[in-house]
PDB file of N, CA and C in Angstrom:
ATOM      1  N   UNK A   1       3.253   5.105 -28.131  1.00  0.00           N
ATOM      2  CA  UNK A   1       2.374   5.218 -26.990  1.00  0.00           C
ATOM      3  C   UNK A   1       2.218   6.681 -26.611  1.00  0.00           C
ATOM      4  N   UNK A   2       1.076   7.416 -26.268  1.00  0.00           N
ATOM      5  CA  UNK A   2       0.988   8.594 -25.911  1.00  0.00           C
ATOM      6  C   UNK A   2       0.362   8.389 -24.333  1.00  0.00           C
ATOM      7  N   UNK A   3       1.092   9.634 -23.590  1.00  0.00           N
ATOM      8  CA  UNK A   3       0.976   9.549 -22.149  1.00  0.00           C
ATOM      9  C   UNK A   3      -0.295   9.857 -21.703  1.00  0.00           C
ATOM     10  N   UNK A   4      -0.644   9.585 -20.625  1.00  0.00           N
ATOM     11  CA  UNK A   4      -2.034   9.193 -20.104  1.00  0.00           C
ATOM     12  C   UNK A   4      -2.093  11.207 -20.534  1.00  0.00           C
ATOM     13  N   UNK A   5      -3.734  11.349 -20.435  1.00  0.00           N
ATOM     14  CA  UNK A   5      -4.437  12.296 -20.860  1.00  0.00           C
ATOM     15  C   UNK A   5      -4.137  13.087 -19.379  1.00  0.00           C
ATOM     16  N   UNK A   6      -4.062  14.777 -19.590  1.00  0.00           N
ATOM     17  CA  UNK A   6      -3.970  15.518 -18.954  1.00  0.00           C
ATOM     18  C   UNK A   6      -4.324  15.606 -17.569  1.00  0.00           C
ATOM     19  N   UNK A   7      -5.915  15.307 -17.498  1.00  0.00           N
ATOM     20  CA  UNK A   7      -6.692  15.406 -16.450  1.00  0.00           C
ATOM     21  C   UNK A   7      -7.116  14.202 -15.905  1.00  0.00           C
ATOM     22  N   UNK A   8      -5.928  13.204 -16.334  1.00  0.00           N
ATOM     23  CA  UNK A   8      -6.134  11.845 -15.378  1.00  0.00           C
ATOM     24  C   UNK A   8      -5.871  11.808 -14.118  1.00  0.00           C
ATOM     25  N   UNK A   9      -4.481  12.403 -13.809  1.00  0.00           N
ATOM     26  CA  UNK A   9      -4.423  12.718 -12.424  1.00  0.00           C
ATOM     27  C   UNK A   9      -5.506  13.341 -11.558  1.00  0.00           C
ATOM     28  N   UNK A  10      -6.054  14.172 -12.513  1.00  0.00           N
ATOM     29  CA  UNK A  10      -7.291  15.154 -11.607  1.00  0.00           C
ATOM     30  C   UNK A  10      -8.897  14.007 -11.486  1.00  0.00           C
ATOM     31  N   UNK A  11      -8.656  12.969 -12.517  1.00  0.00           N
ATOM     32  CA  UNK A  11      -9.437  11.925 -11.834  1.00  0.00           C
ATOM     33  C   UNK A  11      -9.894  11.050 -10.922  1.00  0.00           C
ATOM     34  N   UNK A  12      -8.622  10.776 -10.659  1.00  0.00           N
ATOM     35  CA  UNK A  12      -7.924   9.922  -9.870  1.00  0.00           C
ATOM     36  C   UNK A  12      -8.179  10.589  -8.383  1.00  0.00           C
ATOM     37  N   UNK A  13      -7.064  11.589  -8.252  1.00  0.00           N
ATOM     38  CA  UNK A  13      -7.433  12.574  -6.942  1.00  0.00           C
ATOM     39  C   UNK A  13      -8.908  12.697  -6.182  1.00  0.00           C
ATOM     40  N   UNK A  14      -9.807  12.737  -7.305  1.00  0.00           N
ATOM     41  CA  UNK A  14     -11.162  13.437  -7.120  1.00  0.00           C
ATOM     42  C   UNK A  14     -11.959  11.771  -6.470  1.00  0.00           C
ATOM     43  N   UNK A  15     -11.639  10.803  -7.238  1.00  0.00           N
ATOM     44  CA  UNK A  15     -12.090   9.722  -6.502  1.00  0.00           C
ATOM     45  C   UNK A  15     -11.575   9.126  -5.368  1.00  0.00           C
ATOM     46  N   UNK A  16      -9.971   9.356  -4.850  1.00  0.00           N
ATOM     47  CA  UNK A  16      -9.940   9.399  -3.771  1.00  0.00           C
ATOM     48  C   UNK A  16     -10.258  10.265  -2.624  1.00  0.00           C
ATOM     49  N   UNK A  17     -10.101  11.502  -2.908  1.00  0.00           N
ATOM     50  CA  UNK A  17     -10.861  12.628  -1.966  1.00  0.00           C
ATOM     51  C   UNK A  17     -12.054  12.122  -1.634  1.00  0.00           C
ATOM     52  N   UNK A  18     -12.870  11.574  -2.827  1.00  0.00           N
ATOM     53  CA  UNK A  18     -14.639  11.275  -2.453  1.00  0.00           C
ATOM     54  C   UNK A  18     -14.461  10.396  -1.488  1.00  0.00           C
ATOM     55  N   UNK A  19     -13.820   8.915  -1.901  1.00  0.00           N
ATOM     56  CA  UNK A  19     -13.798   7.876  -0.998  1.00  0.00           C
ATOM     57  C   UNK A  19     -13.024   7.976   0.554  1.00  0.00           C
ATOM     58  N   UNK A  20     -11.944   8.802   0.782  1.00  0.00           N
ATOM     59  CA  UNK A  20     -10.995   8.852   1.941  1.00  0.00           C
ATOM     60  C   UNK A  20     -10.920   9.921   2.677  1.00  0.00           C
ATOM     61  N   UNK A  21     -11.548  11.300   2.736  1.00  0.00           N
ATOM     62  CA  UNK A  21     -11.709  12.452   2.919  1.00  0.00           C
ATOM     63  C   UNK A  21     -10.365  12.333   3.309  1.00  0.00           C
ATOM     64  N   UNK A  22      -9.206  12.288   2.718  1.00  0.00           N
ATOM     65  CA  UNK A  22      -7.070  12.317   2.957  1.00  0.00           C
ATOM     66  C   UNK A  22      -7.432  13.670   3.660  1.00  0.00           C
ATOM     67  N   UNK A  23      -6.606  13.308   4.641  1.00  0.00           N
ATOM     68  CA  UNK A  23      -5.544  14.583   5.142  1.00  0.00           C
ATOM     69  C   UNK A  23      -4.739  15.489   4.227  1.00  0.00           C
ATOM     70  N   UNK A  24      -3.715  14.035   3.642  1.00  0.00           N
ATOM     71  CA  UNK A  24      -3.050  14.133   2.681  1.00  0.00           C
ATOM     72  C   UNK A  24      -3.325  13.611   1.483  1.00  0.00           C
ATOM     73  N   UNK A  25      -2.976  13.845   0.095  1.00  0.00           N
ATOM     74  CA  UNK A  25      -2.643  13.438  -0.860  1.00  0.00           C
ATOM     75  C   UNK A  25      -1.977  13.792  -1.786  1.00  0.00           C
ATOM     76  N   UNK A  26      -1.318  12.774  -2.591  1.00  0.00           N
ATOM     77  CA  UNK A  26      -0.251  13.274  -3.495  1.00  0.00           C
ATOM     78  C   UNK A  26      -0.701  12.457  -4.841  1.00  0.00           C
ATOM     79  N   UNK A  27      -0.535  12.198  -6.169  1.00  0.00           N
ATOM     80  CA  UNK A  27      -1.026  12.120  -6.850  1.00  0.00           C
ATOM     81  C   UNK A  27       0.399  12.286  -8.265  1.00  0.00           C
ATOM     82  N   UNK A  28       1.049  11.461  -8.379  1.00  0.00           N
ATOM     83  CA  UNK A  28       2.051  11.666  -9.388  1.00  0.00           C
ATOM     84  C   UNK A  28       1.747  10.768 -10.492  1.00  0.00           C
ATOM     85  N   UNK A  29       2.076  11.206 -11.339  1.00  0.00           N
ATOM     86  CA  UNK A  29       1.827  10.390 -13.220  1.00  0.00           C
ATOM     87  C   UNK A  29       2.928  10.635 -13.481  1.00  0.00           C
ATOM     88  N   UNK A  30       3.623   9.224 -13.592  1.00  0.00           N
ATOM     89  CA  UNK A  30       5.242   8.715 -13.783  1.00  0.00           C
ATOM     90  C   UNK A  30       5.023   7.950 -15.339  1.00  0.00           C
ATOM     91  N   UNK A  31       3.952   8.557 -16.322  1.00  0.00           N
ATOM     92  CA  UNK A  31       4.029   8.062 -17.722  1.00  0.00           C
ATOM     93  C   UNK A  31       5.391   8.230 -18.273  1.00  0.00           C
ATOM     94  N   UNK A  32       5.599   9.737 -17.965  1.00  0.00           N
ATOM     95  CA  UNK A  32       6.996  10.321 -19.016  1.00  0.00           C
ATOM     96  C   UNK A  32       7.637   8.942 -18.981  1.00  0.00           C
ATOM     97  N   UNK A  33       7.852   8.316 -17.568  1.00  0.00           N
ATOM     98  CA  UNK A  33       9.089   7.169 -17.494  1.00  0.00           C
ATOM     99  C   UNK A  33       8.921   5.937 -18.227  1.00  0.00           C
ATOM    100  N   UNK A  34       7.806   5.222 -18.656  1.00  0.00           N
ATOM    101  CA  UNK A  34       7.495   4.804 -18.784  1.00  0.00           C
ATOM    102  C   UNK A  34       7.092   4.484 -21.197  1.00  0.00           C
ATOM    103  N   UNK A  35       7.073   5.486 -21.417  1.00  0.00           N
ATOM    104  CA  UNK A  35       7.364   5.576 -22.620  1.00  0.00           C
ATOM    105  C   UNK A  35       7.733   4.696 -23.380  1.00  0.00           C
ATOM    106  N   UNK A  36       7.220   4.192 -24.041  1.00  0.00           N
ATOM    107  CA  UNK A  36       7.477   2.854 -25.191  1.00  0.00           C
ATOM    108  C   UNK A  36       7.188   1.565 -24.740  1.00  0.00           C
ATOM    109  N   UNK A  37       6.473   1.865 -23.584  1.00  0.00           N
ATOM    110  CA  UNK A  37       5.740   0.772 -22.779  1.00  0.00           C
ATOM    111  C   UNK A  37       4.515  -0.102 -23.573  1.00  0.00           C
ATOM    112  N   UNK A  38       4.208  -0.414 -24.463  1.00  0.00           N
ATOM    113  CA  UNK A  38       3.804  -0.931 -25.364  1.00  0.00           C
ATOM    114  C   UNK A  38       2.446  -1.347 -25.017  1.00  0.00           C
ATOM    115  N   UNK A  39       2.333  -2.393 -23.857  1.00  0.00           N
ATOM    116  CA  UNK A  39       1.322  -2.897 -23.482  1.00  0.00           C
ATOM    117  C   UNK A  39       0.701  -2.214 -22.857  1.00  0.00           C
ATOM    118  N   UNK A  40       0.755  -1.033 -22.380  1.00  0.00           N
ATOM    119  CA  UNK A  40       0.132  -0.072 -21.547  1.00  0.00           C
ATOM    120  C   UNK A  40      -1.319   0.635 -22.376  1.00  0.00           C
ATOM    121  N   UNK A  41      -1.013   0.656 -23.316  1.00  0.00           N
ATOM    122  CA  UNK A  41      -1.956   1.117 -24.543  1.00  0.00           C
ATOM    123  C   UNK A  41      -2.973   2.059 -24.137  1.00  0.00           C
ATOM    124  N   UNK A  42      -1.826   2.999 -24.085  1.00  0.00           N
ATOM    125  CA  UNK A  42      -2.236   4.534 -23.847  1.00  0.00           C
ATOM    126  C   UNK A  42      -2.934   5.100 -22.135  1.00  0.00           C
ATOM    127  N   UNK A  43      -2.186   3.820 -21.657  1.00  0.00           N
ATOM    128  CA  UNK A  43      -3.298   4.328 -20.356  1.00  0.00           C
ATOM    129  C   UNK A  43      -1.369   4.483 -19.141  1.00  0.00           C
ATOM    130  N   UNK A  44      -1.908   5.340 -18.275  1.00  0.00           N
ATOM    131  CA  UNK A  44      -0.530   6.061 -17.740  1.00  0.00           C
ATOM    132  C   UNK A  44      -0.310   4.938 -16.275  1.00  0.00           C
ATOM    133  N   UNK A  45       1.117   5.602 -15.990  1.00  0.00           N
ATOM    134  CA  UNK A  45       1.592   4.771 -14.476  1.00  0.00           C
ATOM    135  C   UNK A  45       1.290   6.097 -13.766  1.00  0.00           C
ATOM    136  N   UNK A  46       0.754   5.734 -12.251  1.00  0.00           N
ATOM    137  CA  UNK A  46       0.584   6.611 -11.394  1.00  0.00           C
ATOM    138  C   UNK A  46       1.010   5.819  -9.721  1.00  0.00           C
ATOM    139  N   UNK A  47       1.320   6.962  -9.426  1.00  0.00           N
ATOM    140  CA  UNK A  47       1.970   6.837  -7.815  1.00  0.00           C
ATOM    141  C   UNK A  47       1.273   7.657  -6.376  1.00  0.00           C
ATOM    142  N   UNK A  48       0.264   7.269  -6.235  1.00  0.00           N
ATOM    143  CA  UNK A  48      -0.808   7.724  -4.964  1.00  0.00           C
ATOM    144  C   UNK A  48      -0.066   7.744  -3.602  1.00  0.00           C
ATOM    145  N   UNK A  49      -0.053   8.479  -2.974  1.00  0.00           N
ATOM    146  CA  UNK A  49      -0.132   8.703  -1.270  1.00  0.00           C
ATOM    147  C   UNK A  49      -1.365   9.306  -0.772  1.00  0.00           C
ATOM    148  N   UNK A  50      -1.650   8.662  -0.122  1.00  0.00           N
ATOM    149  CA  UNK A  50      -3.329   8.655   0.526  1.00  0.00           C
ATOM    150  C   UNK A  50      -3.349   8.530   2.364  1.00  0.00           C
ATOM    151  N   UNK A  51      -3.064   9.318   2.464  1.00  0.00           N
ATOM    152  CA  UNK A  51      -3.280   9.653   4.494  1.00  0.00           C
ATOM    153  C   UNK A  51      -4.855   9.565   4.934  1.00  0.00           C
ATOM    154  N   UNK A  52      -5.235   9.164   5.114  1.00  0.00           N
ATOM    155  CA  UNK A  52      -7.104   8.856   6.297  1.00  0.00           C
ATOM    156  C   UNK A  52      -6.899   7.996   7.529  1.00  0.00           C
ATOM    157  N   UNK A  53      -7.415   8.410   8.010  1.00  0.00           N
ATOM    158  CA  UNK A  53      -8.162   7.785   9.424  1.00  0.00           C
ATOM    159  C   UNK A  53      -8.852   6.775   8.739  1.00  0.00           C
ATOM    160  N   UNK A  54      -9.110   6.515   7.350  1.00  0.00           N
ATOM    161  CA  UNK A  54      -9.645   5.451   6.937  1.00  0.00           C
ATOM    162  C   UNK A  54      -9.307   4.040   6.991  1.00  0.00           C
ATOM    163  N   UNK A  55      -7.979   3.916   6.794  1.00  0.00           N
ATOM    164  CA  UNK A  55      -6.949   3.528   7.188  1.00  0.00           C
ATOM    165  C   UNK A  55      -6.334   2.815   8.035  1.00  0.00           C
ATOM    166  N   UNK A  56      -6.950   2.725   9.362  1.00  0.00           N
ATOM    167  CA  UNK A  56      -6.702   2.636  10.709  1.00  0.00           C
ATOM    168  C   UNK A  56      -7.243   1.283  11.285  1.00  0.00           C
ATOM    169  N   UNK A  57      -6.387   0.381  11.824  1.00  0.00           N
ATOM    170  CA  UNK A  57      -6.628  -0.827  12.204  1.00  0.00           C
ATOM    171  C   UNK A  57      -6.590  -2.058  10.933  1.00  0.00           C
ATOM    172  N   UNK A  58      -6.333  -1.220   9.544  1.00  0.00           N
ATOM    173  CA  UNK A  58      -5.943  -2.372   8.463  1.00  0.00           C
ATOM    174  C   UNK A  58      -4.909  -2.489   8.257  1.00  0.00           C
ATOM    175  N   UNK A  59      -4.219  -3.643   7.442  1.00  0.00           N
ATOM    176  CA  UNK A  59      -2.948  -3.857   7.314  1.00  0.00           C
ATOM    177  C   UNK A  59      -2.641  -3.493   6.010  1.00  0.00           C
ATOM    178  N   UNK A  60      -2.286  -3.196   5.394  1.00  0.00           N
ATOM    179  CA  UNK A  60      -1.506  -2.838   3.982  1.00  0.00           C
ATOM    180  C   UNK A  60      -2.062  -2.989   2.991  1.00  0.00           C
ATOM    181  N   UNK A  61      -1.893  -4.653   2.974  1.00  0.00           N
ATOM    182  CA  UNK A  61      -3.245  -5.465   1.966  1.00  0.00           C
ATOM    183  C   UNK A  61      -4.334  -5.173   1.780  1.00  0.00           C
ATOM    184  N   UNK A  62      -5.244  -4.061   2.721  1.00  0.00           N
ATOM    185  CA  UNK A  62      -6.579  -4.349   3.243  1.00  0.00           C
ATOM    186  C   UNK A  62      -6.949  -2.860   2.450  1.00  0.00           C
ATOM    187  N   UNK A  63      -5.527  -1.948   2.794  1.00  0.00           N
ATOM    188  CA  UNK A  63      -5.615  -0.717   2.582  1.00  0.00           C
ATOM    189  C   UNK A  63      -5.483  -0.377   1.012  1.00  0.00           C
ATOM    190  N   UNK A  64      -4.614  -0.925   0.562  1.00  0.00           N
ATOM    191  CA  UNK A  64      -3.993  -1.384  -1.076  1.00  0.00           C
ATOM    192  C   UNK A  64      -5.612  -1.474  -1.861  1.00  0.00           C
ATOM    193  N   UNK A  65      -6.244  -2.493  -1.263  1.00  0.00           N
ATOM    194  CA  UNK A  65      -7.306  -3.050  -1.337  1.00  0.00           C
ATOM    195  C   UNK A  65      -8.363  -1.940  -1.825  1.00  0.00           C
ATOM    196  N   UNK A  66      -8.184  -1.290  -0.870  1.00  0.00           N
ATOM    197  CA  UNK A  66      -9.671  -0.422  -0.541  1.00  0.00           C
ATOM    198  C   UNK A  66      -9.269   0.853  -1.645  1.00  0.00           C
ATOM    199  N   UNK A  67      -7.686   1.450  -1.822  1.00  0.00           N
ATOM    200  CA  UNK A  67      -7.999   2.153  -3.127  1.00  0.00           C
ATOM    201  C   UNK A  67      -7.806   1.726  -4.313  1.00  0.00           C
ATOM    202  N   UNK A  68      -7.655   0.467  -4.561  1.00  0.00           N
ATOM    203  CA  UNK A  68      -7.486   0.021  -6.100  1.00  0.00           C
ATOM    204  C   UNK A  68      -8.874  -0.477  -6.369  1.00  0.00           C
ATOM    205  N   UNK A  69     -10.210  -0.536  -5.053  1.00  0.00           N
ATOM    206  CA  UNK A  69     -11.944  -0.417  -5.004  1.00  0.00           C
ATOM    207  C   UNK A  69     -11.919   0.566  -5.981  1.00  0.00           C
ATOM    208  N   UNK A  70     -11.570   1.787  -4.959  1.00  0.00           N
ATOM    209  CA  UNK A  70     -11.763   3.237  -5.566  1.00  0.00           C
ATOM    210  C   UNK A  70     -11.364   3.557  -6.881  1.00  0.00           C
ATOM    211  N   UNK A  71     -10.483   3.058  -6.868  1.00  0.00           N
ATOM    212  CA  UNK A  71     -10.272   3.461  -8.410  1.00  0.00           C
ATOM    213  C   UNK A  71     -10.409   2.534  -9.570  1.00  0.00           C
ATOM    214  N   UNK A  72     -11.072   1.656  -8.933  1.00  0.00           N
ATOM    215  CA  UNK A  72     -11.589   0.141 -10.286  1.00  0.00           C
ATOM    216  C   UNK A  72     -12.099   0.740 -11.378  1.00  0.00           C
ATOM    217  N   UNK A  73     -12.753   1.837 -11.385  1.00  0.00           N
ATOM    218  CA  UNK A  73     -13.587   2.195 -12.902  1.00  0.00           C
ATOM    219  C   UNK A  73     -12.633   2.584 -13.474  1.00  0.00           C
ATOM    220  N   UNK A  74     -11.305   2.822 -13.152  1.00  0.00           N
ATOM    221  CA  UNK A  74     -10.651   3.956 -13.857  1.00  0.00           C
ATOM    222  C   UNK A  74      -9.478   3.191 -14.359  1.00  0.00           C
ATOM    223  N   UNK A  75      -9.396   1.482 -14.372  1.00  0.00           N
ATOM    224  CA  UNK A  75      -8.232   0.499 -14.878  1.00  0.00           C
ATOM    225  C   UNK A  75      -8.611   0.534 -16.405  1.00  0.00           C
ATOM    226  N   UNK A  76      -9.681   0.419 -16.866  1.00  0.00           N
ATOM    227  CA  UNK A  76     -10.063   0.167 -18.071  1.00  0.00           C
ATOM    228  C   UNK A  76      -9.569   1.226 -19.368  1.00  0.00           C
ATOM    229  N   UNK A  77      -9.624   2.622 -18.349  1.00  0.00           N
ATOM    230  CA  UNK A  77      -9.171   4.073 -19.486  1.00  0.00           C
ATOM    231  C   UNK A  77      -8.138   4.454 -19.026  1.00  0.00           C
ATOM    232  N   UNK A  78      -7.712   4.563 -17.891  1.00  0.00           N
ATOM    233  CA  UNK A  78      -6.604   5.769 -17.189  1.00  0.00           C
ATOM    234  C   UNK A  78      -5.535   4.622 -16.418  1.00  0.00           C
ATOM    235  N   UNK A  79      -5.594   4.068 -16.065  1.00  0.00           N
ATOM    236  CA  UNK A  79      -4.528   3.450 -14.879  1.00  0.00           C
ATOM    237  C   UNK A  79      -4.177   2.264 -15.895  1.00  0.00           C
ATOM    238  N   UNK A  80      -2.708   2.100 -16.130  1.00  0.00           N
ATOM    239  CA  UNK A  80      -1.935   0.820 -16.330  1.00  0.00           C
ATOM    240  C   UNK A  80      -1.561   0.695 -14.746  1.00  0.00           C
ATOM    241  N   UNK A  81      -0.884   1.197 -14.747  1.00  0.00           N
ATOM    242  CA  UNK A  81       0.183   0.573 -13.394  1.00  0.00           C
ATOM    243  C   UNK A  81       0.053   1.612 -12.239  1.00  0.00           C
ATOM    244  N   UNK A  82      -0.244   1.134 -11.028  1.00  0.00           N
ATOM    245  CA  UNK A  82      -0.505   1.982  -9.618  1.00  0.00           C
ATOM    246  C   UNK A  82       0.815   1.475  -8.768  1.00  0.00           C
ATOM    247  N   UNK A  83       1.001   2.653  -8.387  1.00  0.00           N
ATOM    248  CA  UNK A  83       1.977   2.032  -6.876  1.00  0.00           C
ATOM    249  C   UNK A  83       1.107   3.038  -5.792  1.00  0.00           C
ATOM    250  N   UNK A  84       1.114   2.151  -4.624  1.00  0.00           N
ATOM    251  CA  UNK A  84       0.155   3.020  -3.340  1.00  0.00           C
ATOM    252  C   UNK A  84       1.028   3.174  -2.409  1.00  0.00           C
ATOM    253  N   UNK A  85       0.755   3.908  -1.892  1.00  0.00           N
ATOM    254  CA  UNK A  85       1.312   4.120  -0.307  1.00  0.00           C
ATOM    255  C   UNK A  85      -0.205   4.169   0.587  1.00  0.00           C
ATOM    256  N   UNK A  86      -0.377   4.139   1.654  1.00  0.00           N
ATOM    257  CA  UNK A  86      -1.264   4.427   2.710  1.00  0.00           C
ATOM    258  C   UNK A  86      -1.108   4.618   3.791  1.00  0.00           C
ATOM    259  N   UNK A  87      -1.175   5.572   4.114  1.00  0.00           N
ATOM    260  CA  UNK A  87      -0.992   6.274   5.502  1.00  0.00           C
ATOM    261  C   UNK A  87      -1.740   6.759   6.568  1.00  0.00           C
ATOM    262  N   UNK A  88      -2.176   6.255   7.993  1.00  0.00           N
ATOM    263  CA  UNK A  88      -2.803   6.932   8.936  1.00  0.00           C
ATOM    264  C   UNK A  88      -2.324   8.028   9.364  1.00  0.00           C
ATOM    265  N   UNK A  89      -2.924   9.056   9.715  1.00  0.00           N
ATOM    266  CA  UNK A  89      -2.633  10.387  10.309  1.00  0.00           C
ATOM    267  C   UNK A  89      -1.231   9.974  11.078  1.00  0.00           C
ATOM    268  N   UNK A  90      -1.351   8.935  12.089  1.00  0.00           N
ATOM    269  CA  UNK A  90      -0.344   9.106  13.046  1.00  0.00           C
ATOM    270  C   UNK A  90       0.809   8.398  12.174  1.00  0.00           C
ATOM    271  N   UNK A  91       0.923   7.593  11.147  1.00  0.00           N
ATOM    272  CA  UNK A  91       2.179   7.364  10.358  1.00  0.00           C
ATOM    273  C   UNK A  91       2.858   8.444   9.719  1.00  0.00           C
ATOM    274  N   UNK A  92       2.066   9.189   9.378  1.00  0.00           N
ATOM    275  CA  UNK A  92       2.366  10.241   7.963  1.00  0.00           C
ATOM    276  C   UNK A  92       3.291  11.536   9.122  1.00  0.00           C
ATOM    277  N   UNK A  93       4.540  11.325   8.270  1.00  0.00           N
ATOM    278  CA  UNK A  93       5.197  12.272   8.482  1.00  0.00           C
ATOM    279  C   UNK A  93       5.606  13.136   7.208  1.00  0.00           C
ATOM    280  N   UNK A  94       5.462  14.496   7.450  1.00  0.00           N
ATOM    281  CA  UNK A  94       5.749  15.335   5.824  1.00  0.00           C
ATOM    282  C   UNK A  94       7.232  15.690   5.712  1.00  0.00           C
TER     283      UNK A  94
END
């Protein structure tokens, strides 16, 4: 298995920035760990933190929801496995 392509992370990022104008974001590709993962077939694990006011008045599910929207085009080439976080301004502590 070879780890997701360089500038996947910088994909990823760029479609949440479009969709969430984040405060914050973080953006990690946890492929290395993942290695010999077989079924993944060439596409990487990534770990999002996403802070918006977007955010606000949904519950988890709703929020989960709204960036695995955002990033639907990108299951087919780049994303095996997502873990999210979501955060409103007033949750997010650095």
């Amino acid at each position: 298995m070879t780890l997701a392509t360089p500038n996947a992370a910088a994909q990823i990022e760029q479609l949440l920035r479009q969709r969430f104008q984040p405060l914050h974001l973080a953006v990690r590709d946890d492929s290395h760990a993942h290695v010999g993962h077989h079924s993944a077939g060439g596409k990487g694990h990534f770990h999002v933190t996403v802070v918006s006011t977007s955010f606000e008045g949904l519950r988890p599910l709703q929020r989960h929801r709204l960036v695995n929207d955002a990033l639907s085009p990108l299951f087919d080439t780049i994303i095996h496995a997502l873990a999210i976080e979501t955060l409103t301004p007033r949750e997010f502590k650095k």
